[in-house]
Protein backbone atom coordinates (compact mmCIF):
# COMPACT_ATOMS: atom_id res chain seq x y z
CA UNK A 1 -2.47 -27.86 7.30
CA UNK A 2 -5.17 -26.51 8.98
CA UNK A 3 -8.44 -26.34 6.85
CA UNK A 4 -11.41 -23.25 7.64
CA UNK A 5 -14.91 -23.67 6.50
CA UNK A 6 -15.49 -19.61 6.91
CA UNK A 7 -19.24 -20.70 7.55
CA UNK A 8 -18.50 -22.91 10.65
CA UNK A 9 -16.39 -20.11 12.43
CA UNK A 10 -17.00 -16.82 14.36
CA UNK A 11 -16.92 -13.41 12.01
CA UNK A 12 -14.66 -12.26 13.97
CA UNK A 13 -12.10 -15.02 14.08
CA UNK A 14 -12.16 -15.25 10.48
CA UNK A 15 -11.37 -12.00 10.15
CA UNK A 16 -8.27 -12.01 12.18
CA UNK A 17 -7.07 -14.84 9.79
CA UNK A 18 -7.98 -13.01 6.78
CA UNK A 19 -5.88 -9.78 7.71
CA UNK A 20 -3.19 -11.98 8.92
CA UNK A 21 -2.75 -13.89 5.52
CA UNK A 22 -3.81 -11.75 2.89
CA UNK A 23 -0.90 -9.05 4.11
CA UNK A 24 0.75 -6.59 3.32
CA UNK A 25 -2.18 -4.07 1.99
CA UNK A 26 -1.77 -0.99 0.84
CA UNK A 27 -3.58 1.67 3.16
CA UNK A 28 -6.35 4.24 1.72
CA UNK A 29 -6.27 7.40 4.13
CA UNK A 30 -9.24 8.41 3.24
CA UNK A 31 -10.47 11.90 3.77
CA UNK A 32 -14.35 12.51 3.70
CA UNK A 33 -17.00 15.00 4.37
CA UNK A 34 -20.59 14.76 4.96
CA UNK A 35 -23.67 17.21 4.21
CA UNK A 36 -22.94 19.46 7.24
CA UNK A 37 -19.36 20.29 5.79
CA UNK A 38 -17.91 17.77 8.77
CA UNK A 39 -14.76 16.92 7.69
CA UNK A 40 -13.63 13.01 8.68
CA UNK A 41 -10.34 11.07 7.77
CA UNK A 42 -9.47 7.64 8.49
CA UNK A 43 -7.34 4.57 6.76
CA UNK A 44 -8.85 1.52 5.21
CA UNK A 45 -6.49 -1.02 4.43
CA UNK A 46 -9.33 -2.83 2.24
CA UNK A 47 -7.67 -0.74 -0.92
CA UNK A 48 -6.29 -0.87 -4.43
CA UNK A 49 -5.79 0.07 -7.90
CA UNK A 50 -8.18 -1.48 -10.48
CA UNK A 51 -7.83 0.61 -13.66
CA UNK A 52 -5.74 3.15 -14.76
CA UNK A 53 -8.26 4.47 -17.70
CA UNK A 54 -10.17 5.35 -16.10
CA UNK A 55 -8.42 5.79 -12.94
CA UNK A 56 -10.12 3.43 -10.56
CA UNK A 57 -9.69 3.34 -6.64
CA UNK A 58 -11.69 1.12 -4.46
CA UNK A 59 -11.59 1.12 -0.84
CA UNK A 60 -14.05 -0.43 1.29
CA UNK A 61 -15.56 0.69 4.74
CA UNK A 62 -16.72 -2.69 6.18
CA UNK A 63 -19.77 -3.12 8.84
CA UNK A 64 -17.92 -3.53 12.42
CA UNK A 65 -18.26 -6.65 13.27
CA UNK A 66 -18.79 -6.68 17.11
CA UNK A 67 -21.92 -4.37 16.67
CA UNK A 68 -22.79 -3.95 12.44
CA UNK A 69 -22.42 -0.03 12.54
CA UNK A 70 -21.33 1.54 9.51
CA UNK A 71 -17.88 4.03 9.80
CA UNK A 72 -18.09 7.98 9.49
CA UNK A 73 -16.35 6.95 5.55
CA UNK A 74 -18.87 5.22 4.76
CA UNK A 75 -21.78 7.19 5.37
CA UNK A 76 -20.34 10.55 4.34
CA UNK A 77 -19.37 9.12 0.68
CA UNK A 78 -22.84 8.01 0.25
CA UNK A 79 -23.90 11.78 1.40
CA UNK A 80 -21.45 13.88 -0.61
CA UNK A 81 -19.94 11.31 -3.02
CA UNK A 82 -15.96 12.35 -3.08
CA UNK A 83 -13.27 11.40 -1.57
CA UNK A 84 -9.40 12.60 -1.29
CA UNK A 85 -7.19 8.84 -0.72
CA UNK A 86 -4.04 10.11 0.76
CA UNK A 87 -0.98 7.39 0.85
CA UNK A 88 0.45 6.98 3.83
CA UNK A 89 4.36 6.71 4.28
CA UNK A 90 6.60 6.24 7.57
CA UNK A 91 6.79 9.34 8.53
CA UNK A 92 3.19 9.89 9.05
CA UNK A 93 2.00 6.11 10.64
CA UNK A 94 1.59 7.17 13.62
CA UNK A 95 -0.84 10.27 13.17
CA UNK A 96 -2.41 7.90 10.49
CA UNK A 97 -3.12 4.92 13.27
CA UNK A 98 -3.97 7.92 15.62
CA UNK A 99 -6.70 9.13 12.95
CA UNK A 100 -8.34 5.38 13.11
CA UNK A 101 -9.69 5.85 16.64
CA UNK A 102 -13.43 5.86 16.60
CA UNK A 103 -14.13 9.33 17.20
CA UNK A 104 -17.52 10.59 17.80
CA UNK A 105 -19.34 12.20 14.81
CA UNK A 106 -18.15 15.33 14.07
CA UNK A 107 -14.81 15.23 15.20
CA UNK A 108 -12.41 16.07 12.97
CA UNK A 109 -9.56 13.60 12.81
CA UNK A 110 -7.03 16.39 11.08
CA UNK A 111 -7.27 17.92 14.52
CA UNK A 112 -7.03 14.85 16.22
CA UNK A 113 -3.75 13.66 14.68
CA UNK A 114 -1.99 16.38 14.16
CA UNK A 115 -2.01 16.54 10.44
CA UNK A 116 -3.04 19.66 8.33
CA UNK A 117 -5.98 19.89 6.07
CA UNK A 118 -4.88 20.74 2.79
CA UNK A 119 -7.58 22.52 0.34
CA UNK A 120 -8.50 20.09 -2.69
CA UNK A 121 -8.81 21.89 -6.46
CA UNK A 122 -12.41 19.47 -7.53
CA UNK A 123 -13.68 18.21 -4.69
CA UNK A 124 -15.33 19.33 -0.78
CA UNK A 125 -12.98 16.79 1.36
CA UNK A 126 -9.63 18.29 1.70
CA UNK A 127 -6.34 16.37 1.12
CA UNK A 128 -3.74 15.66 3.92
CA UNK A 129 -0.63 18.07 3.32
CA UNK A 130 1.90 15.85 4.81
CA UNK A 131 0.99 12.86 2.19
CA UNK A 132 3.64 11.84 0.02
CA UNK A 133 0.71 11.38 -2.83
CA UNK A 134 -3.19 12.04 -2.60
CA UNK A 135 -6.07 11.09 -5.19
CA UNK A 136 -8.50 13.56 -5.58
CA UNK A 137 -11.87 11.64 -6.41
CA UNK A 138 -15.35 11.69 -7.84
CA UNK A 139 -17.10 8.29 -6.42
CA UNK A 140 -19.09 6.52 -8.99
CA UNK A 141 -20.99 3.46 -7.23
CA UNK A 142 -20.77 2.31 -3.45
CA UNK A 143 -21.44 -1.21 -3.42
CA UNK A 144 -23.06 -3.11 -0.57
CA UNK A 145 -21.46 -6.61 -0.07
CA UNK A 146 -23.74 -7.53 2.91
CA UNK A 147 -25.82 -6.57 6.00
CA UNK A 148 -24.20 -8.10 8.55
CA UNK A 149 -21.21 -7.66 10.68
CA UNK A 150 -17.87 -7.47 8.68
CA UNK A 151 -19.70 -7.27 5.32
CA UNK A 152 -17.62 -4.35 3.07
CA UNK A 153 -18.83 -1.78 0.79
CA UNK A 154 -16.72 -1.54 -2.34
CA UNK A 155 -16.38 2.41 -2.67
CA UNK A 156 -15.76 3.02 -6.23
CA UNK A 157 -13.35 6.35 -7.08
CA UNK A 158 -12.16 7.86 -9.90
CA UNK A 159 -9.34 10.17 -9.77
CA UNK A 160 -9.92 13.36 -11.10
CA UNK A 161 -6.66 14.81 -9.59
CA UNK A 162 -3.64 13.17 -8.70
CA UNK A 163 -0.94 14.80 -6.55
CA UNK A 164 2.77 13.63 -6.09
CA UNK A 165 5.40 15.48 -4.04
CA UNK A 166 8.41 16.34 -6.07
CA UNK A 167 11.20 14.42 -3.63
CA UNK A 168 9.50 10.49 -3.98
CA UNK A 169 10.67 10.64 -7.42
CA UNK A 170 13.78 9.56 -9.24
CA UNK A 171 16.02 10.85 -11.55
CA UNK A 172 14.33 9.81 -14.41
CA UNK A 173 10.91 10.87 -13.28
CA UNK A 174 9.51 7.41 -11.84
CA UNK A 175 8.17 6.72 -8.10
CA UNK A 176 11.23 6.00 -6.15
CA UNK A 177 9.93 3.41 -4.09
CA UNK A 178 13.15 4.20 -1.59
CA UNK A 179 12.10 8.02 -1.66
CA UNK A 180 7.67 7.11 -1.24
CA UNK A 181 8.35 5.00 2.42
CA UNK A 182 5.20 3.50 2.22
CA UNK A 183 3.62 1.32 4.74
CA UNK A 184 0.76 -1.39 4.62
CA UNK A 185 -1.00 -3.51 7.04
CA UNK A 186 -0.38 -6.88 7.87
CA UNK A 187 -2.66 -8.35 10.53
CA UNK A 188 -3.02 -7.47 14.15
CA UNK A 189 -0.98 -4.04 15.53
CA UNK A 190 1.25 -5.06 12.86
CA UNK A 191 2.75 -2.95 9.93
CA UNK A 192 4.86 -3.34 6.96
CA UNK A 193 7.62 -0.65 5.82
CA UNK A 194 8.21 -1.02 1.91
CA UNK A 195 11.66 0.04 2.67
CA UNK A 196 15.52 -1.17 3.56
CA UNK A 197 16.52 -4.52 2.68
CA UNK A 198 12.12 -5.28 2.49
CA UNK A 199 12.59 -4.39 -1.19
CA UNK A 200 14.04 -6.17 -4.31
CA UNK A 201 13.18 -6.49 -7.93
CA UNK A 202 12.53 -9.12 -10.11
CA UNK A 203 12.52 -8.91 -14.34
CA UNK A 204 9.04 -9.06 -14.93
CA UNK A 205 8.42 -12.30 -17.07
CA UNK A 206 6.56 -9.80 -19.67
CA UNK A 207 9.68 -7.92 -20.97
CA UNK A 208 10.98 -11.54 -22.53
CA UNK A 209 9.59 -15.17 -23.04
CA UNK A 210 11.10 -17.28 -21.14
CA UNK A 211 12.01 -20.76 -21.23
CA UNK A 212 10.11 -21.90 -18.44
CA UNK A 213 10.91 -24.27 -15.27
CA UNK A 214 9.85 -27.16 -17.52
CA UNK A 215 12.46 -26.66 -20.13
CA UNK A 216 15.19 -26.44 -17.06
CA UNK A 217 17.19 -29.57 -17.62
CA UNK A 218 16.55 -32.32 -14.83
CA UNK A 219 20.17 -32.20 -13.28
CA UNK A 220 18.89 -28.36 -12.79
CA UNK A 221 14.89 -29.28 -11.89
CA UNK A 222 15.83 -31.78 -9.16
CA UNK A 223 19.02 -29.81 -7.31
CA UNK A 224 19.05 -30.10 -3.53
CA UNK A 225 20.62 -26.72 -3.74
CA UNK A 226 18.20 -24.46 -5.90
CA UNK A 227 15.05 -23.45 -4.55
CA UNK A 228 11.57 -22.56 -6.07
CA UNK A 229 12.84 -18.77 -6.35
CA UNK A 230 15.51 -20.11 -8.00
CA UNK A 231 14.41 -21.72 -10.67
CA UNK A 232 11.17 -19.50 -11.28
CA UNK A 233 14.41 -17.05 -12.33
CA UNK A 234 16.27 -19.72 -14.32
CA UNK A 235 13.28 -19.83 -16.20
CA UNK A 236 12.95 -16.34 -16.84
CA UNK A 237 15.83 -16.76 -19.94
CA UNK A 238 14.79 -16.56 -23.56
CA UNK A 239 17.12 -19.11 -24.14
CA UNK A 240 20.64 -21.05 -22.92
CA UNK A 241 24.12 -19.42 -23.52
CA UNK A 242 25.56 -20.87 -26.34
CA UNK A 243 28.30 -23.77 -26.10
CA UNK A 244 30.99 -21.79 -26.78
CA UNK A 245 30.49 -19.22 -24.00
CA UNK A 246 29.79 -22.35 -21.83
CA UNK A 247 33.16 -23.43 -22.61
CA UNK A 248 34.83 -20.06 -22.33
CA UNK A 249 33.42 -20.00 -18.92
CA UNK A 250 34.92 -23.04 -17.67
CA UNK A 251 38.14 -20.98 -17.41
CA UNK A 252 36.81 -19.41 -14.50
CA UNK A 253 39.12 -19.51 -11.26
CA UNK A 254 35.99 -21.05 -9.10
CA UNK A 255 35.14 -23.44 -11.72
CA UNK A 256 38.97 -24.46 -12.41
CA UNK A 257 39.19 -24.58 -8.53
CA UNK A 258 35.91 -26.90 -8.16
CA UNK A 259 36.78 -29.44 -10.93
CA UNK A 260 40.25 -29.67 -8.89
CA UNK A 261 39.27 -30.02 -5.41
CA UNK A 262 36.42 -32.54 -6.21
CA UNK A 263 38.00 -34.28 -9.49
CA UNK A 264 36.71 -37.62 -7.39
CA UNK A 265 33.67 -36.55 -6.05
CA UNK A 266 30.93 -35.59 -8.69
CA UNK A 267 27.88 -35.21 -6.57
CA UNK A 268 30.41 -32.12 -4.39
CA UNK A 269 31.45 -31.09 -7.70
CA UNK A 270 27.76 -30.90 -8.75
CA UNK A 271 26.35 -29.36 -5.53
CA UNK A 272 29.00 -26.95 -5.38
CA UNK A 273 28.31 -25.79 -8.69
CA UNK A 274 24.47 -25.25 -7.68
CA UNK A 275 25.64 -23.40 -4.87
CA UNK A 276 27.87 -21.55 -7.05
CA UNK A 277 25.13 -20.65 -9.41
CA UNK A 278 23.08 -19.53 -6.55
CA UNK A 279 25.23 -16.81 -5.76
CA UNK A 280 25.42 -15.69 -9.14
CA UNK A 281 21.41 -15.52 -9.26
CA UNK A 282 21.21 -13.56 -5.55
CA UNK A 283 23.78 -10.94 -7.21
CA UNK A 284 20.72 -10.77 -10.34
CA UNK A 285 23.44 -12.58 -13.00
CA UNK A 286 21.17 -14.68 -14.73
CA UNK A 287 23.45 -15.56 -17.95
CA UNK A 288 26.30 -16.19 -15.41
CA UNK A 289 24.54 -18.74 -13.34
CA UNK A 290 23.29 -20.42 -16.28
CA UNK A 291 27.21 -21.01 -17.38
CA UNK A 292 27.92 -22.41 -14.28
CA UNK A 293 24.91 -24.96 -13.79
CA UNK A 294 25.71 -26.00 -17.36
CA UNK A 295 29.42 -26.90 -16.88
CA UNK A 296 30.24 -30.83 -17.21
C-alpha cells in the first residue's frame, strides 16, 4: 500500500493520481460566453448533480497547474453568469476532446470541433445541438477554492431549462442508459463508455430492509467461494425462504445430483453448493441462491 501525504508531493503528480482514482466522472461540456458575445465551449470532468430542488449543477474550472491561469469557462461565467452543460455521449467524444484544446481567446470552439451552436430559450451561451441532453443555467455563486496552481472554482448552476432528445428514452419514459451512450473520464487519455457489458444493476438497498451481511449465517460469511459482491447481495433479502420452500428445493436436479456425486465428501458438497449459488446470484436470483446455500 502505498501511502501520499498530498503536502510532500508535486501538484502536478498528485493530480495525475487523483484523476486516476477518483474515475469515472461524468463530463460537463460546458458552453460559455463572455461580455463581448464570444462564445467558448469546453468539458470539465470536475462535475455533478447536487440537488434536484433546486436543480443544482456544479462544475469546476481549476487554475492550470503548470502556469496558475484561469480557463476561458471560468472567466466568462464570472462575466455573464450562465452557462448551457451539454452531456456528452459516444458519438460526440471526439469533437468534445477536440473542443478541450486551449484555444486562444476568442475562438470559438463550435467552429473548432465541428459541432453546431444551438440557440438557448433563457440564457446568452448557446447549447450544443448534437447533445443527447443540455442544462440551460442561471449561475448562482462561483466559489474560489485557492490561488494557486490546480486550485478549482466550484461553479454553482441552476437549471432553468432542461433539454432531453426524444430517442435516449425508454418505453416507459425513463433515461435509457443503453439509448444516452455516455462517457466519463478516467485518468490520463483515458475514457469510460457507460455502455455494453460496462453496465449492470443492482436492487438498491432502499426499496427493502435487508438482513444484512451480519445476519448471513457463518457457513455463508466464511465461504471460499462467495465474494464481497456476493454477500453485500445476500444481504440485500428482507428475510430467509421459509423451510418448506427450502425443502421443496432440494428436489432440484443439481442439488439431487450434488448430494449424489459427493455423498462422502462434505466440504465438495459444500463448495459446490456455493458455487452453485453463485450462479444463481450472477443470473440476479436472489431467493434461488438463498435455497441452495441453505440446503443440508
Amino acid at each position: 500500500m502505498k501511502t501520499i501525504d498530498p503536502k510532500e508531493i508535486e501538484t502536478s503528480q498528485l493530480h495525475g493520481l487523483l484523476l486516476g482514482a477518483i474515475a469515472p466522472r461524468p463530463i460537463a461540456f460546458a458552453s460559455t460566453i463572455d461580455g463581448d458575445g464570444n462564445v467558448n465551449l469546453s468539458p470539465f470532468s470536475f462535475f455533478n448533480i447536487f440537488s434536484s430542488n433546486p436543480p443544482i449543477l456544479i462544475f469546476s474550472p481549476s487554475r492550470r497547474v503548470r502556469d496558475n491561469t484561469t480557463k476561458h469557462s471560468l472567466d466568462n461565467v464570472l462575466e455573464v453568469p450562465e452557462v448551457v452543460i451539454n452531456i456528452v455521449n459516444f458519438e460526440l467524444v471526439e469533437q468534445m476532446s477536440l473542443a478541450s484544446t486551449e484555444y486562444d481567446k476568442g475562438v470559438n470552439e463550435f467552429v473548432k470541433s465541428g459541432l453546431t451552436a444551438e440557440a438557448s430559450i433563457k440564457i446568452k451561451p448557446p447549447r450544443v445541438k448534437e447533445a443527447p441532453v443540455a442544462f440551460e443555467c442561471k449561475v448562482n455563486q462561483v466559489i474560489s477554492l485557492g490561488n494557486q496552481g490546480g486550485a478549482g472554482n466550484l461553479v454553482i448552476c441552476e437549471v432553468v431549462l432542461a433539454h432531453f432528445k426524444d430517442e435516449i428514452f425508454d418505453d416507459f419514459g425513463k433515461i435509457d442508459p443503453r439509448k444516452l451512450d455516455a462517457v466519463s473520464r478516467m485518468g490520463g487519455d483515458w475514457y469510460c463508455r457507460a455502455n455494453g457489458s460496462a453496465l449492470f444493476e443492482i436492487p438498491k438497498p432502499v426499496k427493502n430492509k435487508g438482513i444484512g451481511v451480519d445476519q448471513i449465517p457463518d457457513h455463508v460469511k466464511n465461504s471460499t467461494v462467495l465474494t464481497g459482491n456476493n454477500l453485500g447481495r445476500l444481504g440485500n433479502i428482507e428475510k430467509l425462504p421459509a423451510q418448506e420452500d427450502i425443502d421443496a428445493f432440494s428436489l432440484d436436479p443439481v442439488i439431487k445430483e450434488l448430494r449424489t456425486r459427493f455423498i462422502n465428501d462434505k466440504e465438495s458438497f459444500i463448495d459446490h453448493l456455493h458455487q452453485y449459488a453463485k450462479e444463481q446470484l450472477e443470473l440476479g436470483d436472489l431467493e434461488t441462491a438463498w435455497k441452495v446455500l441453505l440446503q443440508k
